[in-house]
Protein backbone atom coordinates (compact mmCIF):
# COMPACT_ATOMS: atom_id res chain seq x y z
CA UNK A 1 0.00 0.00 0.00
CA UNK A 2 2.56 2.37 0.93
CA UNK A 3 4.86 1.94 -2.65
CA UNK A 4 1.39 2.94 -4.31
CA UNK A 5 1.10 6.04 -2.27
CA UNK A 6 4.98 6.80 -3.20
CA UNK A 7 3.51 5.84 -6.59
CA UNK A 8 0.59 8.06 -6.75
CA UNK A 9 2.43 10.83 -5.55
CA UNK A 10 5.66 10.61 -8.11
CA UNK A 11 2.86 10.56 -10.76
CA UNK A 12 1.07 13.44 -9.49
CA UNK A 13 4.21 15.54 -8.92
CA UNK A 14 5.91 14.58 -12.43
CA UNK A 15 2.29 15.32 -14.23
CA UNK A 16 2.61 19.02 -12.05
CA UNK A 17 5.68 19.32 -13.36
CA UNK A 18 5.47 18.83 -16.86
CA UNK A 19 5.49 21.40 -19.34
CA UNK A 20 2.23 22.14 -20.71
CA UNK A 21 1.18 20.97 -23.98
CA UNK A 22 1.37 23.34 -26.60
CA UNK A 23 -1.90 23.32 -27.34
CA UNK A 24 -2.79 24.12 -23.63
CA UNK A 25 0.16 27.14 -23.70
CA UNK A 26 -1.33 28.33 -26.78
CA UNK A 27 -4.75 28.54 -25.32
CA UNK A 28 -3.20 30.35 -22.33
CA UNK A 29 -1.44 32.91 -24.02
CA UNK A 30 -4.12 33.51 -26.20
CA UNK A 31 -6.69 34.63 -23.65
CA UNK A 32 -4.07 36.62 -22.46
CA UNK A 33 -5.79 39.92 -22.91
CA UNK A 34 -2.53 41.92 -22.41
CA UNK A 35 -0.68 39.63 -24.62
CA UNK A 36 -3.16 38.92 -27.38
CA UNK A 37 -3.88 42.39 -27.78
CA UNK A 38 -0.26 43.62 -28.13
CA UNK A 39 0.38 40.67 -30.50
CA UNK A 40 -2.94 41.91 -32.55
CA UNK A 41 -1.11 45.86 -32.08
CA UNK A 42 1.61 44.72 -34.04
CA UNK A 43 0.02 42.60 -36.39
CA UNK A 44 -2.05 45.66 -37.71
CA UNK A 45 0.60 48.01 -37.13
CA UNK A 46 2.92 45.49 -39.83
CA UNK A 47 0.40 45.33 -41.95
CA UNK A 48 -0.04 48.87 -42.48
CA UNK A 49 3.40 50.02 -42.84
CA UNK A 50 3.96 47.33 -45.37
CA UNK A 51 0.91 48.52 -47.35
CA UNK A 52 1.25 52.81 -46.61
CA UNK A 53 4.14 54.52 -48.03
CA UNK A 54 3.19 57.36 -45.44
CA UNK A 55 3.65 56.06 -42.68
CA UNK A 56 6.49 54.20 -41.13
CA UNK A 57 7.34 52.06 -38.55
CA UNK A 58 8.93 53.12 -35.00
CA UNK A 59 10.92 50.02 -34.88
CA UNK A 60 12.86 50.85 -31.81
CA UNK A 61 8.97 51.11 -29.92
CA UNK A 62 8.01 48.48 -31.49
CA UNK A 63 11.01 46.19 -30.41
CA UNK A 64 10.58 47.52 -26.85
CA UNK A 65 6.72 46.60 -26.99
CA UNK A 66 7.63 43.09 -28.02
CA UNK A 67 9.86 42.89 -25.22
CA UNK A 68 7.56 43.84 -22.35
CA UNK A 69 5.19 41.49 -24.09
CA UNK A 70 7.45 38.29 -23.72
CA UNK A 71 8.68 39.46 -20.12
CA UNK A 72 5.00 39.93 -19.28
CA UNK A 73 4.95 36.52 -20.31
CA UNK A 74 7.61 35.09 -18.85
CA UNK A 75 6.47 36.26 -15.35
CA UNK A 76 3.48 34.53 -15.93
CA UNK A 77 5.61 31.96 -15.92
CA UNK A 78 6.36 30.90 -19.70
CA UNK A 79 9.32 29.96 -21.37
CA UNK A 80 10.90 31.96 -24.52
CA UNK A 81 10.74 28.60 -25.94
CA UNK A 82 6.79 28.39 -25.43
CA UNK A 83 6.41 31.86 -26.06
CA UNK A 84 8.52 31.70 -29.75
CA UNK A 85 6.15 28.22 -30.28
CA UNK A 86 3.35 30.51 -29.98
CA UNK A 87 4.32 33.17 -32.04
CA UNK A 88 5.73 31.35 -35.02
CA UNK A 89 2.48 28.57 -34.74
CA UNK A 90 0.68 28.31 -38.06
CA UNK A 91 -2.89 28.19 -36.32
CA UNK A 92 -2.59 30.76 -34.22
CA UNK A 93 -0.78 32.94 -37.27
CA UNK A 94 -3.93 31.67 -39.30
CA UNK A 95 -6.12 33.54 -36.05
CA UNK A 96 -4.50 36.42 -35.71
CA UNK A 97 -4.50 36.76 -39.43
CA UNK A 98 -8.88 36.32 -39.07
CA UNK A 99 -8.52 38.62 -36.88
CA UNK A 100 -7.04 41.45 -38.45
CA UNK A 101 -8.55 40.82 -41.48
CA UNK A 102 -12.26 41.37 -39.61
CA UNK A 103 -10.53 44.80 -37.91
CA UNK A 104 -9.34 46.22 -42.08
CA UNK A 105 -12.73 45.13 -42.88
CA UNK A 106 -14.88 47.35 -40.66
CA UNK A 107 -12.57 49.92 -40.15
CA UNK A 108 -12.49 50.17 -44.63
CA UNK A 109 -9.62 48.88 -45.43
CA UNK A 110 -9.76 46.98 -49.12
CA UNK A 111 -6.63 44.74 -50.22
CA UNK A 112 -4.65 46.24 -52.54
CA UNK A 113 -5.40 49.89 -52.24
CA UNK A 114 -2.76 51.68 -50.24
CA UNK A 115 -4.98 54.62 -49.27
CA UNK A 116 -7.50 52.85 -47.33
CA UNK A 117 -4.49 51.22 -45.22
CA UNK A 118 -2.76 54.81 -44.90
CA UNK A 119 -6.55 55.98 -43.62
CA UNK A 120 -6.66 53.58 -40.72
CA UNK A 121 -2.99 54.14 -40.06
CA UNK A 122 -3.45 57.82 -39.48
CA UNK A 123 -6.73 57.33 -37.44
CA UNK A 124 -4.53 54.91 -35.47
CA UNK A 125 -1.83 57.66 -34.72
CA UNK A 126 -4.17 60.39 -34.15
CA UNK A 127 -6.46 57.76 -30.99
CA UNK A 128 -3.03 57.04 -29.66
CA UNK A 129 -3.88 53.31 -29.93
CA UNK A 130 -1.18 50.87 -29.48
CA UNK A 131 -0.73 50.22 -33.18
CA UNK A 132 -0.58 53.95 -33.54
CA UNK A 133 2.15 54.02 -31.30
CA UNK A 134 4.03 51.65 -33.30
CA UNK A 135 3.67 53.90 -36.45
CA UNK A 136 4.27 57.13 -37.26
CA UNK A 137 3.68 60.01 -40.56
CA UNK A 138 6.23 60.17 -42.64
């Protein structure tokens, strides 16, 4: 009886211990309001400097942002490992892709013409919004 206590309890610890599926650490750092919402900041941020020849990105804020994103993260107790898994995971690329694409949509931006990107861009600066933060007028 006793070596199946012992038993139990090595089991129980060792399952504690084990690093969380990634499926579960995706999940995790995807409700992550703070997180997922500076992840979406940049997303739409990228998206229109890549598509607005007026407006640039403040890479140096941008990098810092990122930063304080994984450290948040990382006192939460994630690894840069699970936190680089999460980031570079086609699914949750494929999400946050939805995602923005749904924000272009009802805020007017069309693919393929550069003015409706450089109209949310500016609107984004001038709210002081996170992505707006990451951008600025050239």
């Amino acid at each position: 009886m006793r070596i199946l206590t012992l038993s139990a309890a090595l089991s129980v610890a060792m399952a504690l211990a084990a690093p969380a599926a990634p499926s579960d650490t995706n999940t995790a750092l995807r409700s992550n309001e703070r997180i997922y919402n500076g992840l979406f900041a940049i997303a739409v941020a990228d998206q229109v400097r890549k598509n607005c020849d007026e407006i640039a990105p403040r890479l140096l804020r941008a990098y810092s942002f990122l930063h304080s994103l994984r450290a948040h993260a990382n006192a939460l107790g994630f690894s840069d490992e699970e936190i680089t898994n999460f980031i570079e995971d086609r699914a949750e690329k494929d999400l946050m892709r939805a995602h923005v694409m749904r924000y272009f949509d009802a805020n007017g931006v069309v693919e393929n013409k550069p003015e409706t990107y450089c109209a949310l861009g500016h609107a984004e600066i001038a709210a002081g919004s996170q992505a707006g933060a990451l951008l600025r007028a050239r």
